[in-house]
Protein backbone atom coordinates (compact mmCIF):
# COMPACT_ATOMS: atom_id res chain seq x y z
CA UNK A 1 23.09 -96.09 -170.47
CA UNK A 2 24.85 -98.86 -168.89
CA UNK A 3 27.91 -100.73 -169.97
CA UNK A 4 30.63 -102.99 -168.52
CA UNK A 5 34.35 -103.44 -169.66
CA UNK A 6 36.67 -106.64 -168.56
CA UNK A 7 39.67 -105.30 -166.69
CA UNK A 8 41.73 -107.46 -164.59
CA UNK A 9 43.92 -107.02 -161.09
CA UNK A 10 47.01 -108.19 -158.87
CA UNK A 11 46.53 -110.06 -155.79
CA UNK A 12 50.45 -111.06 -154.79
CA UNK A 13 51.10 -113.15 -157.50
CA UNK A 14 47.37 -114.40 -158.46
CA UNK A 15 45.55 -111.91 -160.97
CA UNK A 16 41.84 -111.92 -161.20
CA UNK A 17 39.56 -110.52 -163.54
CA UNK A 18 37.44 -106.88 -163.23
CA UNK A 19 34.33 -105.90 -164.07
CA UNK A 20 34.46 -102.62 -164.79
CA UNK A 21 30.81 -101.15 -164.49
CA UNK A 22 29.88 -97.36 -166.04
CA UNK A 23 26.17 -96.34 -166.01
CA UNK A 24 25.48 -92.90 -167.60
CA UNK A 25 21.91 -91.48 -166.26
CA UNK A 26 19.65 -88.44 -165.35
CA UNK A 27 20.29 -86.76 -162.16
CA UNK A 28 22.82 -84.43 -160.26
CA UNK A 29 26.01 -83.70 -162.46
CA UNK A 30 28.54 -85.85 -160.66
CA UNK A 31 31.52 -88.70 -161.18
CA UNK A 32 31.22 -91.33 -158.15
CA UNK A 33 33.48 -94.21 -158.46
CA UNK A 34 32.82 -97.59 -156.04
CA UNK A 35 34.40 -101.00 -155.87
CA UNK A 36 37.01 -100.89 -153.08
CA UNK A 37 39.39 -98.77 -154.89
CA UNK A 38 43.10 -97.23 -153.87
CA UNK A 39 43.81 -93.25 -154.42
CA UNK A 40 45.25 -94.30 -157.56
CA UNK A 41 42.27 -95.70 -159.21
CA UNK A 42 40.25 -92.65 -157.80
CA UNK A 43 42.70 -90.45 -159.09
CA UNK A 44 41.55 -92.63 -163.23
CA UNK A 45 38.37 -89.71 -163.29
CA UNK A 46 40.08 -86.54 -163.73
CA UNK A 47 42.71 -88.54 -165.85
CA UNK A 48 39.77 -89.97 -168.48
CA UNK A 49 37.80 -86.97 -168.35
CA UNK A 50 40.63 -84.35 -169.32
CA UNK A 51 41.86 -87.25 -171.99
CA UNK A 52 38.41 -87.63 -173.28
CA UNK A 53 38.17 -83.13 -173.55
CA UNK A 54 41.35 -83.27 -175.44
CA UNK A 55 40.02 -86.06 -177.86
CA UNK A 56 37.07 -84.00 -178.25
CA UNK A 57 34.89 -85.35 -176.43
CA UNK A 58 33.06 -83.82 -173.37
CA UNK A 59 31.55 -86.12 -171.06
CA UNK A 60 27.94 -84.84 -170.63
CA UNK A 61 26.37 -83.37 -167.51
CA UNK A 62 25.01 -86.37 -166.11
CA UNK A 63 25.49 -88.54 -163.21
CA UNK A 64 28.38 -91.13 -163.73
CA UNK A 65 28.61 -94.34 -161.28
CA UNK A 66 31.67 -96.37 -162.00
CA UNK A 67 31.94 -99.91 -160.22
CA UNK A 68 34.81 -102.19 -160.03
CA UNK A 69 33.53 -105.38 -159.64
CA UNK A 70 34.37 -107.71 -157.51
CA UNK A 71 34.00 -104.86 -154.84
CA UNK A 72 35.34 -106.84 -151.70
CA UNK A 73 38.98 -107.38 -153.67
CA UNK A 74 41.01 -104.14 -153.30
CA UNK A 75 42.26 -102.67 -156.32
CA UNK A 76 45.11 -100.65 -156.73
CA UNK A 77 47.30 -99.62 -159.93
CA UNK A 78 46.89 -97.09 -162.90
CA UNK A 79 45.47 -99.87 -165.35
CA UNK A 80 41.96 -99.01 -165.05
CA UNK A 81 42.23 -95.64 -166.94
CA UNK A 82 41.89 -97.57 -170.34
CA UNK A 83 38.81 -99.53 -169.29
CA UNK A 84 37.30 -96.87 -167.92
CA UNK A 85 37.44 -94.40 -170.77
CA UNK A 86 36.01 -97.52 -172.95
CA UNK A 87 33.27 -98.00 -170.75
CA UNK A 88 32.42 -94.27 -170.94
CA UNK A 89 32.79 -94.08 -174.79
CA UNK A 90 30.15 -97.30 -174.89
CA UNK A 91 27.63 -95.48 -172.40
CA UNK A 92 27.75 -92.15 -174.35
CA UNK A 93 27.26 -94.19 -177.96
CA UNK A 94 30.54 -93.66 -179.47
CA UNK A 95 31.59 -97.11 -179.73
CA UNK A 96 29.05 -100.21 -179.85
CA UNK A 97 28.14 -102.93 -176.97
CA UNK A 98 28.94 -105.44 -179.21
CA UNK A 99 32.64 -104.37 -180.32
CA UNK A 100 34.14 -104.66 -176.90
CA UNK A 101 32.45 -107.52 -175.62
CA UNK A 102 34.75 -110.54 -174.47
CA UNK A 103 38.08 -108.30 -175.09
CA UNK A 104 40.56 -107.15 -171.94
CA UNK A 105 40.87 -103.86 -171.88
CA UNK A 106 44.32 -102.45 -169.28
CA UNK A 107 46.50 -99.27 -170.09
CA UNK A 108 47.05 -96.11 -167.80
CA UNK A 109 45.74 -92.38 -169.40
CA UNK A 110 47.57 -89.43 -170.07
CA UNK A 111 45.78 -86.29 -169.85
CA UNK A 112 46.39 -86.09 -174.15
CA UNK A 113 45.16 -89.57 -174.47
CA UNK A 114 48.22 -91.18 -174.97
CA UNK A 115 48.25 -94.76 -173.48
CA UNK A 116 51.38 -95.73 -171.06
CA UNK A 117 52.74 -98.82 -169.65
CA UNK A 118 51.29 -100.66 -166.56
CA UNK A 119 52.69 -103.53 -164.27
CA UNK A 120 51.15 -107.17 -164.16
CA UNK A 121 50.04 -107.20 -167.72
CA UNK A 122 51.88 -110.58 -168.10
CA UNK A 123 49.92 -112.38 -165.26
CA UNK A 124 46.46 -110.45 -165.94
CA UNK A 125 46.71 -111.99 -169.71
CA UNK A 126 47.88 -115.37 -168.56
CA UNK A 127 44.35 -115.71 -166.38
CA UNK A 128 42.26 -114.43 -168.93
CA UNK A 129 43.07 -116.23 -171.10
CA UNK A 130 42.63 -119.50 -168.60
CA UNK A 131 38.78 -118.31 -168.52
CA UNK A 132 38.30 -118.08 -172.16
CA UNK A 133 39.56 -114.81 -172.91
CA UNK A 134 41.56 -114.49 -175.66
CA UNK A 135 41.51 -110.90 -177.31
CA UNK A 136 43.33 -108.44 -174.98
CA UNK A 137 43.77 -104.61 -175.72
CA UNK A 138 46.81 -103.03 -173.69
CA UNK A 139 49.89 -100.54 -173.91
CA UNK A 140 51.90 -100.48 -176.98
CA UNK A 141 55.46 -101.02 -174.61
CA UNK A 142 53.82 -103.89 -172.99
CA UNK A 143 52.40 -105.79 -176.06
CA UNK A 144 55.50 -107.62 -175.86
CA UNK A 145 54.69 -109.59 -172.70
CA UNK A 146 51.32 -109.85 -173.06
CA UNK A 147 52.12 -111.72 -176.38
CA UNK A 148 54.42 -114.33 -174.55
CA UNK A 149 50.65 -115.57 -173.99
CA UNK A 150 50.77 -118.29 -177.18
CA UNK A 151 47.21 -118.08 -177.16
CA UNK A 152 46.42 -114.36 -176.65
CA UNK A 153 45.28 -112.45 -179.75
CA UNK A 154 47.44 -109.29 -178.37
CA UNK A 155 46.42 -105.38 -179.84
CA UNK A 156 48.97 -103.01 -178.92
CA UNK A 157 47.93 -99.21 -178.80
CA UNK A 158 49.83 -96.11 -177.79
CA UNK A 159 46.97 -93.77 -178.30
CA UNK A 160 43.34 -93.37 -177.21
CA UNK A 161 42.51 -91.99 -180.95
CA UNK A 162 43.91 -94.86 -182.26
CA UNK A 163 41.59 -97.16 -180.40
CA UNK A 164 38.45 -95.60 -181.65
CA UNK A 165 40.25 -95.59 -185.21
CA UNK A 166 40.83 -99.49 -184.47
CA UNK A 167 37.89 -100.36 -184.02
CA UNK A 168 36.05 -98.58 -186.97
CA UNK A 169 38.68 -99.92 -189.11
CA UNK A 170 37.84 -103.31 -187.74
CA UNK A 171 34.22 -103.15 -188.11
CA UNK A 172 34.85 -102.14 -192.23
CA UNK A 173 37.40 -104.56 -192.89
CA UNK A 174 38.07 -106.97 -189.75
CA UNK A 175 41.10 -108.22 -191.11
CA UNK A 176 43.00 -105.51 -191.86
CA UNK A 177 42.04 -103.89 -188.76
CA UNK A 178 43.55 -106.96 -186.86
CA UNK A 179 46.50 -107.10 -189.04
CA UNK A 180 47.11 -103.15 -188.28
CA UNK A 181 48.02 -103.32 -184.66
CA UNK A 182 48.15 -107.44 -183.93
CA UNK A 183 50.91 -108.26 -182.07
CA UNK A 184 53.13 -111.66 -182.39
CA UNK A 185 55.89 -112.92 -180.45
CA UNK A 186 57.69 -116.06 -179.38
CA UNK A 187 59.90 -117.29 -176.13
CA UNK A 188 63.42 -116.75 -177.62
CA UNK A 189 66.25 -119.53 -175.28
CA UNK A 190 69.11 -118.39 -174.00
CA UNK A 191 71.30 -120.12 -176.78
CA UNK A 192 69.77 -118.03 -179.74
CA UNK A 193 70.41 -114.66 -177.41
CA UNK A 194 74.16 -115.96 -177.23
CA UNK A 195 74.13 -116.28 -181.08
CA UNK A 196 72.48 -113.17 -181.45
CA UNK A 197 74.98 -111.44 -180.08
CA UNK A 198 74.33 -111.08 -176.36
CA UNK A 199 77.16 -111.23 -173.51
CA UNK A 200 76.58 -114.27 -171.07
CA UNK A 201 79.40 -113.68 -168.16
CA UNK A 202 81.36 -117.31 -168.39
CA UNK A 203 84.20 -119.14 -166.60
CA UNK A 204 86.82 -118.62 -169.69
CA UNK A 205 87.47 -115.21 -167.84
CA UNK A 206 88.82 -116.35 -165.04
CA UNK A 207 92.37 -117.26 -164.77
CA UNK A 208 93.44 -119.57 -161.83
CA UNK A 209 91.14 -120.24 -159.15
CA UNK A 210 90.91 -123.96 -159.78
CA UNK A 211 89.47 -124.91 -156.62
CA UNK A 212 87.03 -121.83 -156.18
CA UNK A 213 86.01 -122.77 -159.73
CA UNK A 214 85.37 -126.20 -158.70
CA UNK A 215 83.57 -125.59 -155.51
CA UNK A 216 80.88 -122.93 -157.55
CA UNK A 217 80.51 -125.99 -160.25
CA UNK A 218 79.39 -128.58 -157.68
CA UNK A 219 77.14 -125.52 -156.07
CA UNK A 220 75.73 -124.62 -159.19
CA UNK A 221 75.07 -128.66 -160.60
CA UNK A 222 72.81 -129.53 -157.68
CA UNK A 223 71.65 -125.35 -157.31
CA UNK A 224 72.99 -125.34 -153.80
CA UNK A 225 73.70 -122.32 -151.83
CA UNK A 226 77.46 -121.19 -151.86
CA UNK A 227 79.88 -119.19 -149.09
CA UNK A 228 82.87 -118.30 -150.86
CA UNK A 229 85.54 -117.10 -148.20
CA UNK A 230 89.16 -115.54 -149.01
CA UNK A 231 91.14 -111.67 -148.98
CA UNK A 232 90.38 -109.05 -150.71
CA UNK A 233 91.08 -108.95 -154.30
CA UNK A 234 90.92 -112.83 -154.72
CA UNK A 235 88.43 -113.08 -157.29
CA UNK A 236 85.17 -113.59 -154.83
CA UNK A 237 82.94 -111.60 -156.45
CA UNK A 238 83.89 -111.98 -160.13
CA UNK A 239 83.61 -116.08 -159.94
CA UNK A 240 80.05 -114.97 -157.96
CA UNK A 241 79.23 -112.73 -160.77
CA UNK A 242 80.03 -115.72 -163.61
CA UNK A 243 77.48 -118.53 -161.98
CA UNK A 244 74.86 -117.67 -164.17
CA UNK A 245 76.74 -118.47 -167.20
CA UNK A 246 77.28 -121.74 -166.02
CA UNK A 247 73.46 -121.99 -164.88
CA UNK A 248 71.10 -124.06 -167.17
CA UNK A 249 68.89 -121.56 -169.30
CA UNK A 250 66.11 -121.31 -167.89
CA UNK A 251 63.11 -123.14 -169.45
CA UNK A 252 59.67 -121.69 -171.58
CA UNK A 253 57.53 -122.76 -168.06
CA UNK A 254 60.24 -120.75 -165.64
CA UNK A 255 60.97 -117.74 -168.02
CA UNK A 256 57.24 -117.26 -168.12
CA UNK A 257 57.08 -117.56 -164.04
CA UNK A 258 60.22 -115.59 -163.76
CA UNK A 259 59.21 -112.51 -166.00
CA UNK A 260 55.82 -112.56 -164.17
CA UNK A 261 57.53 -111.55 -160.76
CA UNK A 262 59.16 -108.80 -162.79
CA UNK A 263 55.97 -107.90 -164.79
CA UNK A 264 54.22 -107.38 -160.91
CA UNK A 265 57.07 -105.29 -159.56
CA UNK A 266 57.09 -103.40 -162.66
CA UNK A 267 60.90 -104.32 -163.85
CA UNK A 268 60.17 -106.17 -166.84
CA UNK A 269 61.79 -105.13 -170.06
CA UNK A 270 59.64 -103.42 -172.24
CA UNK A 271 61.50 -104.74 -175.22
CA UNK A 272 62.35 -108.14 -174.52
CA UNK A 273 58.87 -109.17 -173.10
CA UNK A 274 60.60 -111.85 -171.48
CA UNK A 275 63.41 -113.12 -169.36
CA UNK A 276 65.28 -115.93 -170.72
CA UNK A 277 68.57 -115.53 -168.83
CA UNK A 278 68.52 -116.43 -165.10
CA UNK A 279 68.30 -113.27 -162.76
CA UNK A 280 71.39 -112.50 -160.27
CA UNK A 281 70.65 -109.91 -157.61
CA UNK A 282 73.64 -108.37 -155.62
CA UNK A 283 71.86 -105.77 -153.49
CA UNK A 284 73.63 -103.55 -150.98
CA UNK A 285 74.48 -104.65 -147.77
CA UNK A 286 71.92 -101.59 -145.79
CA UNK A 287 68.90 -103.96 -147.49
CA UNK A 288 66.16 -103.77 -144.98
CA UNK A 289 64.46 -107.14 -144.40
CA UNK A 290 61.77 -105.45 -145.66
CA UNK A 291 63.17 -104.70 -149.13
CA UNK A 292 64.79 -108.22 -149.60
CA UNK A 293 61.92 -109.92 -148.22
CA UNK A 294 58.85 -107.85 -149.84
CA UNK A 295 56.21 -105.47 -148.93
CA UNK A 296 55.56 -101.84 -148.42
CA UNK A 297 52.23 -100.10 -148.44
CA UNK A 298 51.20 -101.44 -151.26
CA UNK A 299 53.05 -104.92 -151.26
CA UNK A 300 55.75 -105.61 -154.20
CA UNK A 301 58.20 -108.72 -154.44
CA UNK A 302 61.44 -108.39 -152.33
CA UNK A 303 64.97 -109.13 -153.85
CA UNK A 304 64.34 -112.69 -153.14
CA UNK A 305 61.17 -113.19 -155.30
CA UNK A 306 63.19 -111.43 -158.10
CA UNK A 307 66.24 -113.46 -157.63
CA UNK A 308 63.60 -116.42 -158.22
CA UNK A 309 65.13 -119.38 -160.35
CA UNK A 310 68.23 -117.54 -160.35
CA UNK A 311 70.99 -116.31 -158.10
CA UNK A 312 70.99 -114.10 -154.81
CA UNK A 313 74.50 -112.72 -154.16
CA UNK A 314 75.58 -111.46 -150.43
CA UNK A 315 78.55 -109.30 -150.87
CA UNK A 316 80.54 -108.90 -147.52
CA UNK A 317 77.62 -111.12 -146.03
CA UNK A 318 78.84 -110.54 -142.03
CA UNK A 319 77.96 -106.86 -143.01
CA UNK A 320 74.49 -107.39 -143.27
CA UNK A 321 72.21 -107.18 -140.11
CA UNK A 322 71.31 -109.53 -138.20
CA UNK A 323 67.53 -109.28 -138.91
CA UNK A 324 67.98 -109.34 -142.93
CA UNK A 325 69.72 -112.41 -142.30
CA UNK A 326 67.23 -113.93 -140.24
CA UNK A 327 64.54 -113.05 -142.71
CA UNK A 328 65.87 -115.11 -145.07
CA UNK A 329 65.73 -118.83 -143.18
CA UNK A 330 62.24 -119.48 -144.18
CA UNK A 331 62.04 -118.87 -147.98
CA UNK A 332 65.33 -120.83 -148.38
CA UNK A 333 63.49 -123.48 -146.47
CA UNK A 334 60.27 -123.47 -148.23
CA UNK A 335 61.46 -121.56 -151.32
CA UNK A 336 58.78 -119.30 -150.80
CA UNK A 337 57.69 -115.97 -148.94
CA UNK A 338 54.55 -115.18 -147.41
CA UNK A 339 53.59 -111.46 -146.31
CA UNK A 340 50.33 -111.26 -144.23
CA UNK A 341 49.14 -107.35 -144.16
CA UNK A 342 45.85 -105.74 -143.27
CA UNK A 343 44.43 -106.53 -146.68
CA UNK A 344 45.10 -110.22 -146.93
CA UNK A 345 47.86 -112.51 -147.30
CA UNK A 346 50.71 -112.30 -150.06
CA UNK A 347 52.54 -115.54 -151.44
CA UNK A 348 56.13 -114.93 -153.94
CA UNK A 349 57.85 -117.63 -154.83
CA UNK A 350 61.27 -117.46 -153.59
CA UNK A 351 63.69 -120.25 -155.17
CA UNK A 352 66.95 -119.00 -155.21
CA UNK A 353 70.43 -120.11 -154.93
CA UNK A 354 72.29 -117.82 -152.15
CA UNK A 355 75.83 -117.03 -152.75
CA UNK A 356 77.56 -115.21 -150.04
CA UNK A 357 81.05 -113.57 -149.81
CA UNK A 358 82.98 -112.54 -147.15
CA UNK A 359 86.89 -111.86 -145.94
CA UNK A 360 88.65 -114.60 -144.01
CA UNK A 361 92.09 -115.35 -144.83
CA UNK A 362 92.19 -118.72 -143.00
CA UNK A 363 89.50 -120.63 -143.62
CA UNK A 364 89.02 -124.48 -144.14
CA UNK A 365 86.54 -125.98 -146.83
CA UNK A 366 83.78 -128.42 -145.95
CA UNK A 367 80.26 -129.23 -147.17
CA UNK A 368 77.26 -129.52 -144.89
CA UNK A 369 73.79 -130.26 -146.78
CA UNK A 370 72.89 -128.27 -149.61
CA UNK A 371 75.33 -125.55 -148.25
CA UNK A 372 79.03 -125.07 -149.90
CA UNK A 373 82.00 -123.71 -148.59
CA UNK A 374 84.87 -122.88 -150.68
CA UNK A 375 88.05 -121.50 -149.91
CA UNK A 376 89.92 -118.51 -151.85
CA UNK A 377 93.70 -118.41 -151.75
């Protein structure tokens, strides 16, 4: 028997939708899986087949052909498992054609059936929905993203069991089954966080400093890069560390942008389900250009694409080679970052204000462009 299952992918930071394709059938016992697939979608068999045994359910001794449609986009990721097992538990009769049609299906597979978190479920959801797609089936810990989707009907599940359960529950009575595991939730500003009780790093703890404190509020009014020069111990890196309390909050259109970078690298906040306060990235002066820029076998944003809409802080900048330096003349430019591989081209958006520190104890203050220069005493 044949059935198909809507999945959907990461391309940098476009997602696209899956076909996933099962066809049960006569012939040599075997589980073949097609599509243009990474060792980590291979890998999905033995992880639905073992959860599927521990449910109860053998698959049969038949020959299996999965198919990830379109096959000439590579896919990569865990988030198949879910679709997968759905498409199996359609072809062997356990769940009807009709039940899962026009409903995304993403999750990864434990080998006990419980379903886990996967990255991208943010973006995947926001395209889906684009093409008409509104019911969308996905990890319990990352309903909370996919619900920042206003018109997403979101169903968050943490077990396999309790999908099958769903939907039986659904067919009886389909509104209780929808009210049962329905997720809602709603882009929360900055300013109700602060009244809720959350810390915002602010200029009130900073004593002194008047011209430093200036300089950043001029930098951070028009969002222009800052150098912030002085001796050690003068307060560099705490007035650096206090710009994003001074920042505007960061708008329903850029929080969803900005938590989509995170949901693709994998660093969103289960919790939260989205960013509202501006990111600030201070990484370590060994950064390869690689790591601040993006890539890797399989390619992930850099620490500029998560400093997006936000701030990048440079610690001890002259420490930093000369090459991770270099990298970064071309996003600030274009406030974005392209990574051309083997398997295509990536685009991340890169718009971020750089702050840089280092030790001079003479040093006199000018302005040149969009670039700052402040002076510590």
């Amino acid at each position: 028997m044949f059935s198909t299952i809507l999945s959907g992918a990461i391309f940098g930071m476009h997602s696209y939708p899956v076909r996933v394709e099962v066809d049960v059938s006569q012939g040599l016992p075997c589980f073949v899986m097609v599509g243009n697939i990474g060792s980590e979608v291979r890998e999905s068999g033995e992880r639905v087949r073992i959860a599927l045994k521990n449910m109860g359910l053998s698959l049969p001794p038949m020959h299996i052909a999965v198919n990830f449609s379109p096959a000439n986009l590579r896919k990569e990721g865990t988030g198949f498992d879910l679709p997968v097992a759905v498409a199996l538990l359609v072809s062997m009769g356990k769940l009807k054609t009709e039940q899962v049609e026009n409903i995304l299906f993403l999750g990864e597979l434990g080998l006990n059936g419980e379903i886990r978190p996967v990255r991208g479920v943010l973006p995947i959801v926001k395209s889906v929905t684009e093409q008409g797609i509104y019911r969308c089936i996905v990890p319990l810990q990352n309903a909370s993203e996919a619900a920042m989707i206003k018109s997403a009907d979101v169903v968050g599940i943490s077990h396999l069991q309790q999908l099958t359960d769903w939907f039986t529950q659904t067919e009886q009575d389909p509104e209780k089954g929808i009210e049962a595991l329905f997720v809602n939730n709603r882009y929360v500003p900055r300013t109700d966080a602060v009244k809720a009780g959350e810390r915002v790093p602010d200029f009130n703890e900073i004593a002194g400093q008047e011209s430093a404190k200036r300089g950043a509020v001029f930098a951070a009014a028009g969002f222009h890069n800052l150098l912030l020069a002085g001796p050690p111990g003068s307060g560099k890196t705490m007035i650096a560390k206090r710009l994003r309390g001074i920042l505007p909050p960061l708008t329903e259109e850029e929080s969803l942008e900005v938590s989509s970078v995170y949901s693709i690298a994998g660093l969103l906040d289960k919790e939260r389900g989205m960013l509202t306060d501006r990111p600030f990235l201070s990484p370590h002066h060994t950064i390869s250009p690689q790591a601040m820029t993006g890539g890797g076998a399989i390619v992930r944003p850099g620490a500029i694409s998560l400093a997006h809409r936000g701030i990048l802080f440079l610690d001890e900048m002259p420490e930093f080679p000369r090459k991770t330096l270099d990298a970064l003349r071309q996003p600030l430019e274009e406030r974005r970052v392209q990574i051309a591989r083997s398997t295509g081209t990536f685009t991340y958006p890169a718009d971020f204000m750089l702050v840089g520190a280092m030790n001079e104890r003479c040093f006199v203050s000018i302005q040149v462009n969009d670039r700052v220069r402040v002076k510590v005493a």
